[in-house]
Protein backbone atom coordinates (compact mmCIF):
# COMPACT_ATOMS: atom_id res chain seq x y z
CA UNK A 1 7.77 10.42 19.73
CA UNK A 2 4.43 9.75 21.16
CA UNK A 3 3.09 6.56 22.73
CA UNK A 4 -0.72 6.08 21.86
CA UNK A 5 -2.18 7.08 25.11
CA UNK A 6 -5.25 10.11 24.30
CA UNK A 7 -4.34 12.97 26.82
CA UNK A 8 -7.24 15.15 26.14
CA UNK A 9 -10.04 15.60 23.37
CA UNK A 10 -9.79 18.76 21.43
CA UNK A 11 -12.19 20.68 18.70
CA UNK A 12 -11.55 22.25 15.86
CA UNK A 13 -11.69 26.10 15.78
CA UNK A 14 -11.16 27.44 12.31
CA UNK A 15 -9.95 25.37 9.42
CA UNK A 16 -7.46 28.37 7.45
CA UNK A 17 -6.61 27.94 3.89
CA UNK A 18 -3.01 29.23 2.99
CA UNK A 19 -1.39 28.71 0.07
CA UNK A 20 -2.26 25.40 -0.84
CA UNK A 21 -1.18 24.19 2.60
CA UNK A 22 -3.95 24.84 6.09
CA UNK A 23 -3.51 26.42 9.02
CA UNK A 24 -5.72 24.65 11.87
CA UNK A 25 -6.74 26.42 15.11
CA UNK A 26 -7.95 24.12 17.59
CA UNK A 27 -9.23 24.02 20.86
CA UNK A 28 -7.69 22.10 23.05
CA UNK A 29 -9.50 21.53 26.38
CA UNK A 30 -8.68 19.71 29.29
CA UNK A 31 -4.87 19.15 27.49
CA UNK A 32 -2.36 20.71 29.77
CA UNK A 33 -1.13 23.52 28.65
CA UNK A 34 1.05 24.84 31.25
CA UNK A 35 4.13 23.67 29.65
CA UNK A 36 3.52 23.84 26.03
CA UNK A 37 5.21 26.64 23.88
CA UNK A 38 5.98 27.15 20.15
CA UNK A 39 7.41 24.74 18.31
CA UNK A 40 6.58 21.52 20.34
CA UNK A 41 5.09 18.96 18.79
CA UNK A 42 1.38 17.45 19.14
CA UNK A 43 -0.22 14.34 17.79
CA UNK A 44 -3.45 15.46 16.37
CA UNK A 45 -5.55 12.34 15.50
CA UNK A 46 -2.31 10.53 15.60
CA UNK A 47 -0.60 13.15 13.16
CA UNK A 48 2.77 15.03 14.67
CA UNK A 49 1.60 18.70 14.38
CA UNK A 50 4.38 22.21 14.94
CA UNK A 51 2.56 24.37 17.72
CA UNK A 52 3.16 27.37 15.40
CA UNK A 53 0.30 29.95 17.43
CA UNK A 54 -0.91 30.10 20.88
CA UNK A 55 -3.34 32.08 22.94
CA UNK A 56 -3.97 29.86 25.90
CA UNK A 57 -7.00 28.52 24.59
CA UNK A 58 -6.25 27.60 21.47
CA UNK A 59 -3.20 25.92 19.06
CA UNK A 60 -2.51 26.66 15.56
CA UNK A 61 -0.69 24.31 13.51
CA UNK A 62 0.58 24.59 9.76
CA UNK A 63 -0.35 21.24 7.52
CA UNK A 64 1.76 20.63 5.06
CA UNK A 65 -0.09 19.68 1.41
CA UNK A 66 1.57 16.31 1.96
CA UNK A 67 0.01 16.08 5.31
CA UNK A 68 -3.79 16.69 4.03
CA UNK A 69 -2.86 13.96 1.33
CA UNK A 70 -1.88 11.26 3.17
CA UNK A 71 -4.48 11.58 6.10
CA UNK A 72 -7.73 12.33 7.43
CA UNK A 73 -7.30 15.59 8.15
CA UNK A 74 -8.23 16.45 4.88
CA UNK A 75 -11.81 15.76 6.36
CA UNK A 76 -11.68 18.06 8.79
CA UNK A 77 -14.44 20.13 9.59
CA UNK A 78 -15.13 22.96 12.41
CA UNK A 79 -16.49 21.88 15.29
CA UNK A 80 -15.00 17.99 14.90
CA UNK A 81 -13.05 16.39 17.85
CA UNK A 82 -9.96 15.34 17.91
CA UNK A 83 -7.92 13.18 19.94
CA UNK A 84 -4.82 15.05 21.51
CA UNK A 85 -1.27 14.25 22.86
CA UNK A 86 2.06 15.85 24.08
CA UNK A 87 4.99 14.25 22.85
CA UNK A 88 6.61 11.88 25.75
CA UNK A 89 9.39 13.48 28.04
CA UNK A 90 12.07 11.55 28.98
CA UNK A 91 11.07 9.69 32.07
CA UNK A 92 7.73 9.01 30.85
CA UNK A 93 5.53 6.40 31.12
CA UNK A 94 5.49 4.41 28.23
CA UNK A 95 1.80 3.03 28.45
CA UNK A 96 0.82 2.27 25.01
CA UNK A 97 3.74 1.76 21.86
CA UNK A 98 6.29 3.84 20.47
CA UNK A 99 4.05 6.30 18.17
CA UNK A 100 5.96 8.32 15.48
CA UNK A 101 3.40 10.48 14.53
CA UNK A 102 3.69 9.46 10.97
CA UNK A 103 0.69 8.45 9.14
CA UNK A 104 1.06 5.18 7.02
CA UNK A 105 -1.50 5.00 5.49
CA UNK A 106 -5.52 5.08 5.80
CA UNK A 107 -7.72 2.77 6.86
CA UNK A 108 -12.08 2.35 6.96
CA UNK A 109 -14.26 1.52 9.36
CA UNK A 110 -16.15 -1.65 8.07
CA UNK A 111 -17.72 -2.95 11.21
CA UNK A 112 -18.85 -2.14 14.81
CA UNK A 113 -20.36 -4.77 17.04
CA UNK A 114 -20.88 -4.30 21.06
CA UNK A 115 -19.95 -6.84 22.98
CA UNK A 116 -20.91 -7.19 26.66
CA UNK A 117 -19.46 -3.38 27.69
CA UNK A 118 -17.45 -3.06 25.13
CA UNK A 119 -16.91 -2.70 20.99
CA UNK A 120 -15.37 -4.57 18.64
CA UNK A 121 -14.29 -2.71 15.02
CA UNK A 122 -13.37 -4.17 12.27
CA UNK A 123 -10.64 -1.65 10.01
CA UNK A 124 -9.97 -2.30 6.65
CA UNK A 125 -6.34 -1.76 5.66
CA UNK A 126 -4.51 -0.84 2.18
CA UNK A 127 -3.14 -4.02 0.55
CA UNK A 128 0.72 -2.87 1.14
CA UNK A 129 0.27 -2.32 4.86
CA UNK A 130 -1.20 -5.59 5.73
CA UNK A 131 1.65 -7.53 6.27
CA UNK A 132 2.83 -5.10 9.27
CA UNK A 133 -0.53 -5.99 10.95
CA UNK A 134 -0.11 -9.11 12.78
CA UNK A 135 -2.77 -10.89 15.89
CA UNK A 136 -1.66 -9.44 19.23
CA UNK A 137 0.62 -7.05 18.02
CA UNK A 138 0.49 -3.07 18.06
CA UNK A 139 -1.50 -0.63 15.88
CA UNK A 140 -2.07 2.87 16.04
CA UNK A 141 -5.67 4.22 15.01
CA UNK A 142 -5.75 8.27 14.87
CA UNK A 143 -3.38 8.32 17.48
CA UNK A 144 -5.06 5.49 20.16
CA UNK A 145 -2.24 2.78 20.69
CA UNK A 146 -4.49 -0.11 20.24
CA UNK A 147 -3.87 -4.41 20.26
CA UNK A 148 -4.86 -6.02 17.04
CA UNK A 149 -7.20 -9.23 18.22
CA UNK A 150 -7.31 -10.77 14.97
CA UNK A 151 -6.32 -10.32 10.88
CA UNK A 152 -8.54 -10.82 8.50
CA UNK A 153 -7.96 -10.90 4.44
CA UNK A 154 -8.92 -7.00 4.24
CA UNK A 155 -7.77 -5.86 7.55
CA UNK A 156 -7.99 -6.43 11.21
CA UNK A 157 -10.62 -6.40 14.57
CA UNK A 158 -9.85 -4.46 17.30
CA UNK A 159 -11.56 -4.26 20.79
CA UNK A 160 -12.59 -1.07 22.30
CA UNK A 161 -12.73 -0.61 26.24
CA UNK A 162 -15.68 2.18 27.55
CA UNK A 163 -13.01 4.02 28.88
CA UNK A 164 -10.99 4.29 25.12
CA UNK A 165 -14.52 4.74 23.65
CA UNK A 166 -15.70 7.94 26.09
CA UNK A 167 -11.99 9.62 25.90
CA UNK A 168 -11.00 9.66 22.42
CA UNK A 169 -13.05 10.47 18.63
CA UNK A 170 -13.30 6.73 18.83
CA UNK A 171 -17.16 7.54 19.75
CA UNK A 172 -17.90 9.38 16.40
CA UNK A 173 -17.11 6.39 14.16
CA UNK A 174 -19.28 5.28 12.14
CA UNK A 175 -19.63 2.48 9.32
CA UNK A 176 -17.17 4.17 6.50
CA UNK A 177 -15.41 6.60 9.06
CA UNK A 178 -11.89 6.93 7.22
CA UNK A 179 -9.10 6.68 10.08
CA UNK A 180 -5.25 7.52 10.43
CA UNK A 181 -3.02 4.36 10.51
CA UNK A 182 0.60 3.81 11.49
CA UNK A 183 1.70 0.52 11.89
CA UNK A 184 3.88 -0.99 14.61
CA UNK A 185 7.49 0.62 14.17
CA UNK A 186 9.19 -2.56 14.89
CA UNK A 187 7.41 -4.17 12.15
CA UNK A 188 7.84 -1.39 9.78
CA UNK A 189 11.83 -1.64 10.15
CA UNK A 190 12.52 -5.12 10.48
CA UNK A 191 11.53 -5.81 6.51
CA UNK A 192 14.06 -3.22 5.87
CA UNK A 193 16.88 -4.27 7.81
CA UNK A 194 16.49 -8.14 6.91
CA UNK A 195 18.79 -9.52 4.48
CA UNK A 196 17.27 -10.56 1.32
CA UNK A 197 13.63 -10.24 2.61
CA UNK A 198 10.94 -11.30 0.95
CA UNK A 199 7.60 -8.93 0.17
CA UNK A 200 5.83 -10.46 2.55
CA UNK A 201 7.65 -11.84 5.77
CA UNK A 202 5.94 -15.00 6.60
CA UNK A 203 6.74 -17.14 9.66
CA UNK A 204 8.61 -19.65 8.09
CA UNK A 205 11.34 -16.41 6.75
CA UNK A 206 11.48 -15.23 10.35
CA UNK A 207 12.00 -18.92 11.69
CA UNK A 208 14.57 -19.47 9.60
CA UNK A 209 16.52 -15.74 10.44
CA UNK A 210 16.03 -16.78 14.16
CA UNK A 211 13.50 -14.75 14.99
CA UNK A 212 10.85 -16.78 15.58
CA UNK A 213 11.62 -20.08 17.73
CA UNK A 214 10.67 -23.26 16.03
């Protein structure tokens, strides 16, 4: 479990073909390493990586075929940043969302407009992920716990702070920039564990189940 909040910006080291499946040695720079060992888990870009290697500069982690397929790592190239985070101890503070580490799906940069100091980007979204995405709520974005500021018909607008902007890969996007999306967890279970809900939960559905006041 993770919580959105970048500790550190890594760079990609060697990119290692095995088997169908990549190894992926990465630098990870100002990330504190003093109390990492093998087999803890990492959010890379917002992905939940096995520390399987370690030489006190660098991580290796194995990526699974499914892994590559389902996010952007399959872009990866040496040299690229990426964002970095430990997984969350208990006692912890929780300053962004509860982050699984579980890509659902990706989304595109489709617009980037400064405002006063700081950026607003506009993501499109796959069609069967949109209604998890609702104004004000949570959404993670290659591992940055992030506040949705409005929906549109494609996707959703987020704003970006100079401090989010200098500390995370959030500075390399670009118009077309594919990015690593997992939606709010609360959002993504509720569907499931309504009674008789509908495809797409709507206001009215949660009014009437009581959660939503009228």
């Amino acid at each position: 479990m993770f919580t959105g909040i970048i500790a550190a910006l890594g760079q990609v080291t060697t990119l290692q073909p095995k088997g169908g499946d990549l190894r992926l040695h990465i630098d990870i720079g100002k990330l504190d390493r003093s109390d990492i060992k093998l087999g803890d888990s990492i959010a890379i870009n917002g992905v939940c990586l096995t520390v399987v290697q370690s030489d006190g500069v660098q991580l290796a982690f194995d990526v699974s075929k499914e892994t590559i397929d389902r996010s952007s790592l399959q872009s990866l190239k040496t040299g690229n940043k990426v964002n970095l985070e430990k997984a969350l101890a208990v006692g912890d503070r929780l300053g962004g969302h509860f982050v699984s580490g579980h890509v659902d799906g990706l989304g595109r940069i489709t617009a980037m407009q400064e405002v006063a100091r700081s950026w607003q980007i506009t993501v499109a979204v796959p069609a069967d992920l949109q209604r998890y995405i609702a104004e004000k709520g949570s959404i993670c974005i290659d591992g940055v716990s992030l506040t949705v500021n409005s929906v549109n018909r494609d996707g959703f607008m987020v704003n970006i702070i100079p401090h989010t902007m200098q500390e995370t890969i959030i500075q390399d996007y670009q118009i077309g920039t594919k990015v690593n999306l997992e939606v709010d967890l609360i959002a993504r279970y509720l569907e499931r564990l309504l009674p008789d809900a509908p495809q797409k939960l709507t206001p009215e559905f949660l009014k009437q189940h009581g959660y939503l006041s009228t």
